[in-house]
Structures are given as C-alpha cells and as structure tokens.
Protein backbone atom coordinates (compact mmCIF):
# COMPACT_ATOMS: atom_id res chain seq x y z
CA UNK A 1 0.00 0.00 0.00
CA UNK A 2 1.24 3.66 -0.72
CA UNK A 3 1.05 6.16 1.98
CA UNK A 4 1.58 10.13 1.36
CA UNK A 5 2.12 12.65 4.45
CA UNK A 6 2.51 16.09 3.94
CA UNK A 7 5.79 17.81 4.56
CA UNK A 8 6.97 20.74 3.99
CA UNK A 9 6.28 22.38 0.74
CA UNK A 10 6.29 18.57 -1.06
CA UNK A 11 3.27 18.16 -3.75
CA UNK A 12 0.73 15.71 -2.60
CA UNK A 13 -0.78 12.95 -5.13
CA UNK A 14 -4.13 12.59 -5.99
CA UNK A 15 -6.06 10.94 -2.91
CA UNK A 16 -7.07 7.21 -2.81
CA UNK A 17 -11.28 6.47 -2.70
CA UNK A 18 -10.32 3.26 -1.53
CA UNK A 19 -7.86 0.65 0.09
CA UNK A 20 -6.59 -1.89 -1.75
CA UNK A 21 -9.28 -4.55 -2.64
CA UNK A 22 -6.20 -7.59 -4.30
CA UNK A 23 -9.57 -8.11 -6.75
CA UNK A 24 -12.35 -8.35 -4.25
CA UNK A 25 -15.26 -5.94 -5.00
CA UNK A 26 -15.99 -3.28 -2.14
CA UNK A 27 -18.22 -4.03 1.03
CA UNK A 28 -19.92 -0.35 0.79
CA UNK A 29 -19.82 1.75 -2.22
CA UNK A 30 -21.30 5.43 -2.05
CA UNK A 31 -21.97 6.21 -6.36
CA UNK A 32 -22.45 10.14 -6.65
CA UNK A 33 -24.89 10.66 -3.67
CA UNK A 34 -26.80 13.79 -3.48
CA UNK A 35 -29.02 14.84 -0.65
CA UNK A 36 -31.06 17.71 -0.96
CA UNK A 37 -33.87 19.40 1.34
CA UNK A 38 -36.53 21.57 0.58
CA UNK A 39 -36.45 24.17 3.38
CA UNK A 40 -38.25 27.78 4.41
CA UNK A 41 -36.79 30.76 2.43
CA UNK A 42 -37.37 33.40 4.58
CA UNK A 43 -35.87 36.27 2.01
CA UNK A 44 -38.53 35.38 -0.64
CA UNK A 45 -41.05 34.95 1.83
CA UNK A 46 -43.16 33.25 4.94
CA UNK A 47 -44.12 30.84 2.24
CA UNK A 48 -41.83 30.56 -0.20
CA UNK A 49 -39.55 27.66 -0.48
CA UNK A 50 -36.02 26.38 -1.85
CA UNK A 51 -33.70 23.49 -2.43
CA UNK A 52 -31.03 22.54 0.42
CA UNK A 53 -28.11 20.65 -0.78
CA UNK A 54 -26.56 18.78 1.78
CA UNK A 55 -24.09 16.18 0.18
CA UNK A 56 -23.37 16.55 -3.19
CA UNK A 57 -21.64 13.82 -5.60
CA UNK A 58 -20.22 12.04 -3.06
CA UNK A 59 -18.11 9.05 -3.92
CA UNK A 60 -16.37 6.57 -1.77
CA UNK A 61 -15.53 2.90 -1.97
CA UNK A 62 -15.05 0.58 1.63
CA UNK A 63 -13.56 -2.39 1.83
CA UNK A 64 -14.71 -5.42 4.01
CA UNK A 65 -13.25 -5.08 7.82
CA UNK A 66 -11.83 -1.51 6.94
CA UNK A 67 -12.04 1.05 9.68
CA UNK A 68 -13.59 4.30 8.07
CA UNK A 69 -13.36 7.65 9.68
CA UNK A 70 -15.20 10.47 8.47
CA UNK A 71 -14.09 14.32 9.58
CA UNK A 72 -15.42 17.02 8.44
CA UNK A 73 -17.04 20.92 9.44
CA UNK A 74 -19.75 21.43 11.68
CA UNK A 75 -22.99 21.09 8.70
CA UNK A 76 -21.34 19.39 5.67
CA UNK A 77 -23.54 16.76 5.73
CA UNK A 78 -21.27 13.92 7.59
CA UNK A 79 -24.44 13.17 9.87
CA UNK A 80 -26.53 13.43 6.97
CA UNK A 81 -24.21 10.92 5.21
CA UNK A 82 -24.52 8.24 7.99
CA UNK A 83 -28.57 8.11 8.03
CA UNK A 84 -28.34 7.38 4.54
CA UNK A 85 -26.11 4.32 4.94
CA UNK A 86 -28.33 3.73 8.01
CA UNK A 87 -31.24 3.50 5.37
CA UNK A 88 -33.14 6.37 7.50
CA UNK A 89 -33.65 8.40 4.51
CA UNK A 90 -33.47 8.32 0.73
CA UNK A 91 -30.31 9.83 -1.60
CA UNK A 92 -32.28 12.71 -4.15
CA UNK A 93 -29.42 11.64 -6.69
CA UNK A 94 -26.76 8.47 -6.69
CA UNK A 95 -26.91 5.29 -4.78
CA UNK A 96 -25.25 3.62 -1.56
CA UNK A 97 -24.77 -0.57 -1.71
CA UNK A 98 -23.98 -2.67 0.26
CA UNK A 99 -22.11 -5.73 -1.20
CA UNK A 100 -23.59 -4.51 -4.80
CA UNK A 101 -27.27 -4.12 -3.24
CA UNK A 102 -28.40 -0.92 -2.79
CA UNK A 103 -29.90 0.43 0.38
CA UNK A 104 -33.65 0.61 0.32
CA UNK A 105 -34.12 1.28 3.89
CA UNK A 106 -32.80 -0.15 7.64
CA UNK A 107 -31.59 -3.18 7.67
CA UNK A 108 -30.06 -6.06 10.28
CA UNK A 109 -26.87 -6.04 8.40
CA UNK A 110 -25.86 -1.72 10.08
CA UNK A 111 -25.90 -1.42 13.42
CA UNK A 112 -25.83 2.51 14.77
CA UNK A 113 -24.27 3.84 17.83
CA UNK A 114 -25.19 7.26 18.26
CA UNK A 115 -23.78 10.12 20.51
CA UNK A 116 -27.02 9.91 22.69
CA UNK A 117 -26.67 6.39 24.81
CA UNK A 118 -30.51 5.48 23.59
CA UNK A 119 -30.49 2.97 26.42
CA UNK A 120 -33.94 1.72 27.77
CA UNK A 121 -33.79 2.96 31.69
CA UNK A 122 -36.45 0.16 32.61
CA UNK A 123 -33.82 -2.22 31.46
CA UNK A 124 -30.53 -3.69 33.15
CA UNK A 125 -27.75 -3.62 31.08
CA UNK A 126 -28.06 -7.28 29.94
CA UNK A 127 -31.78 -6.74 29.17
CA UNK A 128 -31.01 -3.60 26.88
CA UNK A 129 -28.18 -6.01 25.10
CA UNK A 130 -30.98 -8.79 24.60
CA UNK A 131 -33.32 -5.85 23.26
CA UNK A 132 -32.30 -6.35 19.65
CA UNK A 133 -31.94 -10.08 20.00
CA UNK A 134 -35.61 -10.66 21.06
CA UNK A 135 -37.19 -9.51 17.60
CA UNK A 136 -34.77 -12.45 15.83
CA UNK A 137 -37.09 -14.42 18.09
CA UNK A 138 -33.80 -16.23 19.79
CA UNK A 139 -34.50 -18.03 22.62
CA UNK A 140 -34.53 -16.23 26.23
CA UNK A 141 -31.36 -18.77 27.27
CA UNK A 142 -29.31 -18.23 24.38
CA UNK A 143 -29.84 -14.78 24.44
CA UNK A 144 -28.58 -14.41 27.77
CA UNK A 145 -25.23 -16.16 26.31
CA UNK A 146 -24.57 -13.38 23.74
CA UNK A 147 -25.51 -10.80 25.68
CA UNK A 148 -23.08 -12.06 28.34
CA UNK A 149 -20.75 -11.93 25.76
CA UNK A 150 -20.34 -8.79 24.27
CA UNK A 151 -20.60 -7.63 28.12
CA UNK A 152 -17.46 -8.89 28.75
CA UNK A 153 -16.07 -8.07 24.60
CA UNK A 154 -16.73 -4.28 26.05
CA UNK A 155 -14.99 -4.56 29.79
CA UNK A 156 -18.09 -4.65 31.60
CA UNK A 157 -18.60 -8.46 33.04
CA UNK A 158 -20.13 -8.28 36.61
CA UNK A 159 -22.51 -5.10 35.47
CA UNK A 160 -24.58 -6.97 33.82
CA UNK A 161 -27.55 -5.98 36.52
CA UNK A 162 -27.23 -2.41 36.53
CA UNK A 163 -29.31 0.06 35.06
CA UNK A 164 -28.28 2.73 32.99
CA UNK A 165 -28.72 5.24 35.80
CA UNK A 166 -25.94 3.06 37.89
CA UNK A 167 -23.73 3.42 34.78
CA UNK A 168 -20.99 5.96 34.20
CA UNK A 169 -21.14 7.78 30.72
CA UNK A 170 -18.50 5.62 29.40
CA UNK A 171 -19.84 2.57 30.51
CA UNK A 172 -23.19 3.53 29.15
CA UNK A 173 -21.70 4.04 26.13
CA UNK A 174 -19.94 0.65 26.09
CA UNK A 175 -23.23 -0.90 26.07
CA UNK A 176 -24.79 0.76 23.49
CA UNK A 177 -21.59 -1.13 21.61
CA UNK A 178 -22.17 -4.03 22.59
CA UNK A 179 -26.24 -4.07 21.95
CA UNK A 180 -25.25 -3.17 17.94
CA UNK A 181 -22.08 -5.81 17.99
CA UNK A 182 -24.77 -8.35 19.80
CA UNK A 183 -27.08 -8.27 16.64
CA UNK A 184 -23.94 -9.24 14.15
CA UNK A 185 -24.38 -6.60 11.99
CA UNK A 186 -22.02 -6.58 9.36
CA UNK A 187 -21.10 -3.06 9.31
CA UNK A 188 -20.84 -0.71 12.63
CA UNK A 189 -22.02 2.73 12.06
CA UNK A 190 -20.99 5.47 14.94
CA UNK A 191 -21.52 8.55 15.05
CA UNK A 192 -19.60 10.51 17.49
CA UNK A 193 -20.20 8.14 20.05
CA UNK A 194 -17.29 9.74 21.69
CA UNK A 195 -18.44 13.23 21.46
CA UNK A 196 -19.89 13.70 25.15
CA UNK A 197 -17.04 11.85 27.80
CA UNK A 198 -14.09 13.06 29.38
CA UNK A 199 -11.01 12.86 27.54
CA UNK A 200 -9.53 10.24 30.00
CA UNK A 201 -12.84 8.27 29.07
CA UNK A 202 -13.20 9.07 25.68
CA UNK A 203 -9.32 7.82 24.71
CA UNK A 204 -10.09 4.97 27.08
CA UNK A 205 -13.15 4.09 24.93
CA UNK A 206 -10.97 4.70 21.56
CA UNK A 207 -8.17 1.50 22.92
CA UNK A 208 -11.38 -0.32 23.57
CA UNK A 209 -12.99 -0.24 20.25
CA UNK A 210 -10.21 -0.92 18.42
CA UNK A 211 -9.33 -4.00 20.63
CA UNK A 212 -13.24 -4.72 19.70
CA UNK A 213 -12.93 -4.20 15.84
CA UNK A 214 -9.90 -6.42 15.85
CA UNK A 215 -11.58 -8.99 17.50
CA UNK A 216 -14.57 -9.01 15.13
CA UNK A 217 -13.83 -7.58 12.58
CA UNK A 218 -16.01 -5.82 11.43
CA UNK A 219 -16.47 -2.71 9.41
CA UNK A 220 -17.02 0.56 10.97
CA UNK A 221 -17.66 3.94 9.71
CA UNK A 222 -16.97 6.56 12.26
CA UNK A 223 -18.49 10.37 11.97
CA UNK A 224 -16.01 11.97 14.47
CA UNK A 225 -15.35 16.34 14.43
CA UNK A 226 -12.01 15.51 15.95
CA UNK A 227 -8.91 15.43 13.40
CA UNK A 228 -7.01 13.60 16.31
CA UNK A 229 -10.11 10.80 16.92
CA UNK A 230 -10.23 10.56 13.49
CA UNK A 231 -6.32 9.84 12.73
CA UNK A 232 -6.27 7.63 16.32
CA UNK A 233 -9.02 4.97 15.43
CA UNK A 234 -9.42 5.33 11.32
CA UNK A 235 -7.40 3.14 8.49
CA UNK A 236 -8.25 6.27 6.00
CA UNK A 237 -9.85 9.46 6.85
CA UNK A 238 -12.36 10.69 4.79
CA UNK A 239 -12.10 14.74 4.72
CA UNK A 240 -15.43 15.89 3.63
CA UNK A 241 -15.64 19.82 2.44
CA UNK A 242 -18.11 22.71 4.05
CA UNK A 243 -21.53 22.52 2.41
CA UNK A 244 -23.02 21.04 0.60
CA UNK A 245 -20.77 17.99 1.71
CA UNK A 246 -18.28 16.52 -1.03
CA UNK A 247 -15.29 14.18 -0.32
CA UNK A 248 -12.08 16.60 -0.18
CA UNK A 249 -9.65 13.62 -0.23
CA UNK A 250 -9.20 9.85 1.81
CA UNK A 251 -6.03 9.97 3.73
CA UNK A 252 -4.32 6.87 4.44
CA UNK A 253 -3.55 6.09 7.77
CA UNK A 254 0.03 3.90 8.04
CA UNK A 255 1.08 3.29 11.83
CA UNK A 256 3.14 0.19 12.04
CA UNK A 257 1.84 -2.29 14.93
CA UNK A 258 5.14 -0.99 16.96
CA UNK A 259 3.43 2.10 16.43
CA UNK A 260 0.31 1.42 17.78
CA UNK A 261 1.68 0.23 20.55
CA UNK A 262 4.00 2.77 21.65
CA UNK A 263 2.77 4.51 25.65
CA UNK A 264 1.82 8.11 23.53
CA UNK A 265 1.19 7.33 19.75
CA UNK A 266 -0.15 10.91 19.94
CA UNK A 267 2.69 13.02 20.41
CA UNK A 268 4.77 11.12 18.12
CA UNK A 269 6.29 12.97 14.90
CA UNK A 270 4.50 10.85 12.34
CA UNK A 271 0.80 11.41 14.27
CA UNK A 272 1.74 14.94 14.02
CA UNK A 273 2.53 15.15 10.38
CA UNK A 274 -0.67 13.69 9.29
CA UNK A 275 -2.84 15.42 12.05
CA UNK A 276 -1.25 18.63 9.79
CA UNK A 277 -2.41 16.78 6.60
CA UNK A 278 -6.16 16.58 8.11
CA UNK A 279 -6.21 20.15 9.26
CA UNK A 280 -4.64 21.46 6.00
CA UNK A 281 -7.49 19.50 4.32
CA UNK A 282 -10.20 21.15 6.57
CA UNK A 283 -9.61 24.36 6.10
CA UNK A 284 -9.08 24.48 2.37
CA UNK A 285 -12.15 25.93 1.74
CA UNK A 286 -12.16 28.26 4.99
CA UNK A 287 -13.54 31.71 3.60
CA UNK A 288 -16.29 30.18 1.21
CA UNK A 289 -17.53 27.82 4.59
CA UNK A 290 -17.90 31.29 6.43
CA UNK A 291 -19.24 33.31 4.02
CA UNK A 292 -22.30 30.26 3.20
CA UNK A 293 -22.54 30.10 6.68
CA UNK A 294 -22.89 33.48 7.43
CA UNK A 295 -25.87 33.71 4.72
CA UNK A 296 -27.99 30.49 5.86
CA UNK A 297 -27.36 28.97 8.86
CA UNK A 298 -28.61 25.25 8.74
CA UNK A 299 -29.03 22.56 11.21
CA UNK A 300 -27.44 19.58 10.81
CA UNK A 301 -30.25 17.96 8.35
CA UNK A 302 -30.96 21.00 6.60
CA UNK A 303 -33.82 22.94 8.49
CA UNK A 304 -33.11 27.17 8.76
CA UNK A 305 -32.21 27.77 12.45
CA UNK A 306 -33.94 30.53 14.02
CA UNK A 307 -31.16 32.58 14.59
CA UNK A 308 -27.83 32.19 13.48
CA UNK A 309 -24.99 31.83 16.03
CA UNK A 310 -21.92 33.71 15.07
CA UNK A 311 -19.26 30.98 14.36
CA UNK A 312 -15.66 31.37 16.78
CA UNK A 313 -12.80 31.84 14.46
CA UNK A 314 -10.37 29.35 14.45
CA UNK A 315 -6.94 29.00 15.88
CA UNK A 316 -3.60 27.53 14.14
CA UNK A 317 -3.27 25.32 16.36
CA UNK A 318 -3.64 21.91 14.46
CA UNK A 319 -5.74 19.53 17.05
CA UNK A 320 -7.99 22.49 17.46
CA UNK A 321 -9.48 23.33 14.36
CA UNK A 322 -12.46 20.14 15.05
CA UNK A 323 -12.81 21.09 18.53
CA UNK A 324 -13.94 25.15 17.43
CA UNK A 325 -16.72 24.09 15.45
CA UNK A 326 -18.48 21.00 17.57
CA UNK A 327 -21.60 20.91 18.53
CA UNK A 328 -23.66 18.29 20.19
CA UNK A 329 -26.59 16.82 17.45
CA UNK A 330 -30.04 16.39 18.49
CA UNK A 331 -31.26 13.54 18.71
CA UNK A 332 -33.65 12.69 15.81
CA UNK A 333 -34.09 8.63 16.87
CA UNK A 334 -35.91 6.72 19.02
C-alpha cells in the first residue's frame, strides 16, 4: 500500500477512494450521492420555499473489515451521510450498496451507535443487550449467552444488573456497543459516540474499540469532528468539504503495529505530520464555509435555524481546528 504525508512544501498525489481490494469488490460503495432538502426561504417569503443541498456527488468505496473515519465541518452533511447508509432516509441523486445491493431502507446487516446512549432505563444492562436479539425471536437462554458476551467483549462483566442510571457515561456508552455488535451486523455505524465523555474516558473508549474491531472484525464507519479521533481509530480518513458535503480527499492512515503500541502514539512525529495533513485538508475551503454560513445557517439535516450563532474563528493550532466548530446533534431517533 502507498502512503503520502505532507511535509513541507512537497506536492501531494491525488487521494485514494479506496484501500486496496487484491480483486475483491468493495463491502460499501457510495456512487455520486446527493441529498437535498426543501427548506423555508425566509428572504422570498413566509411561504416561499427552496432546495437545500446537503451532500453533493459524493463518492467513496469501503472495503470489508476496513475502519472508516469520516471528519469534516460542523454542517457538511457527515451526519446526513450516515442516516443514509443507516437506510433512514433516501439519496435525491446516486446510490449507496452494500455488497452490490443498494440500500432501500434499515436493515439487520448496520448497526448505529449514536452520541445519545438510547439505552432503555427500565432495562438492566443485559436486558437492553438482549433488546435487539428478542425480535430475531432467539430463545430467552441463548440470548442471555450473547448478551453475556459482548458484556465482557466491552470490559463490563459483573454489570450486567445495573441500570443505565448506575452506569458511568463511558460505561453507558460501552453498552450501546455491545447491543449493535450483539445483533452481528455486518457493518458498525458510529456517530460521534465519543463526542460527550471526558477525555480520559473518551481515549479509554478509543483503545477499547479498536481491541473490539480487531476482534470481530467488522467494518465501521466513524463520523467523528475531531482530526485527532479521526487519525487515532481510522485506516483512511475521509475529509469531507463545508456545504453542501463533497469528499475533499481519503487519507491513508500507516502506523506500524510498533506504532500502535507505543505509551503516547499521539505526540509522536509521524501522528503529528498527518494530524497537519487533516487540518490542511479542513480548512481548504475556509472563507467560502464562512461566508455560506454566514448567509444560511442550517441545522445539521438542513432545516433554517432561528437565529444564526456567530461561528468562533479558528486557531492555528492543528488539534484544534475540530474542537472550534463542535456541537452536540439532536437527537432525531428513538
């Protein structure tokens, strides 16, 4: 595989849309997809309306077991991006498959962990594992057994009793994991799952899942705002520019396992260099993201806020340029 990190003044070559495949077709493939919204336009009028463009010709291949992160600005559509592949809405133009069938809707084969725990409170932590389990009708016994397991794939044998309300953030969070790993899905979807913990917890939770997605396997697509979350956990990082939402470029992601293992990957030269690659990427398109921003605010799936919020201007410091513009999504799921 060929890796490129920026340095100095060197000229880049054109980014990869995918890793890899040694002749075996893609597990995901995103084909030109175009999201659009009709919203309000309040300059023409109370009633009048107009086309939203949210993502626009977006292209991407995934491989089977790859770890996908997706960065991008706060309203480029990377939330957006991730109900589509959920199935929780429709593309206006382009197509997402899924081993070459395309996405018509939800489906057992994605499981989503969202920001928001979305844990039952009337059930223990075991119970809210089963939860999925119980509509593929599997018996009450051998439920128990899986949901046992993935306790213990996420840290948390012994807790099994609890309630969410007995449950730190993190470990709240771990469950949520392990109720979408529980159903086998074949592809994790997450998006900032991270967002809300402490960053003792959150970079706690970021050795877990990888120890997790190692020992499954499976293939996860991560929405993260944070260029260091993103270069931590992902294989590639997918840079997505402000609205509407196109891929910028896929950034490979190289650590050697004696990387990965060193005490403070982070602060290494190498982690550095690309962290610089990701924030160069992001801010590419800095003064057209302002002035768009400045004319429409939008939410994150298109509706006009009320009032817009002035947006912070950013610093050049490299592992803050995510951290500026987050903000925490609400909840749109049961």
């Amino acid at each position: 595989m060929t890796h490129a990190i920026a340095s100095g003044s060197e000229v880049q070559p054109p980014p990869a849309t995918a890793l890899p495949s040694h002749g075996v077709p893609p597990k995901l493939v995103f084909n030109h997809v175009r999201k659009q919204f009709i919203v309000r336009d309040q300059a023409a009028g109370p009633r009048a309306r107009k086309t939203f463009t949210a993502l626009q010709d977006f292209t991407l291949d995934v491989q089977s077991g790859e770890f996908l992160t997706v960065v991008g600005p706060s309203g480029c559509g990377k939330s957006t991006l991730l109900d589509l592949l959920a199935g929780l809405t429709t593309p206006t133009g382009g197509d997402i498959s899924i081993d070459g069938t395309v996405i018509s809707g939800p489906g057992s084969d994605r499981g989503v962990v969202f920001q928001q725990y979305s844990l039952f409170p009337w059930r223990t932590a075991l119970s809210n594992i089963e939860f999925g389990l119980e509509s593929k009708r599997i018996p009450k016994k051998k439920r128990r057994e899986i949901a046992n397991e993935y306790l213990e794939l996420v840290g948390l044998h012994g807790f099994g009793h609890r309630y969410p309300h007995e449950l730190s953030g993190g470990m709240r969070q771990r469950v949520a994991i392990a109720r979408s790993l529980a159903f086998d899905p074949e592809i994790l979807l997450m998006d900032e799952p991270f967002a809300a913990l402490d960053a003792q917890t959150r970079e706690s939770l970021q050795d877990e899942l990888l120890r997790i997605w190692k020992a499954t396997g499976k293939t996860i697509v991560f929405i993260t705002h944070g260029i260091e979350e993103a270069i931590y956990l992902g294989q590639r990082v997918a840079v997505m520019t402000p609205r509407p939402g196109k891929l910028q470029e896929v950034i490979d992601v190289d650590f050697t396992e004696t990387e990965r293992s060193a005490p403070d990957l982070r602060s290494s030269a190498r982690f550095g260099q690309l962290r610089h690659r990701v924030w160069q990427s992001l801010h590419q398109n800095d003064e057209p993201a302002q002035a768009e921003s400045a004319r429409t605010p939008q939410t994150h799936d298109g509706a006009q806020r009320s009032s817009l919020v002035p947006t912070q201007p950013t610093t050049q410091r490299e592992g803050e340029a995510a951290a500026a513009e987050s903000s925490e999504r609400e909840a749109s799921y049961v």
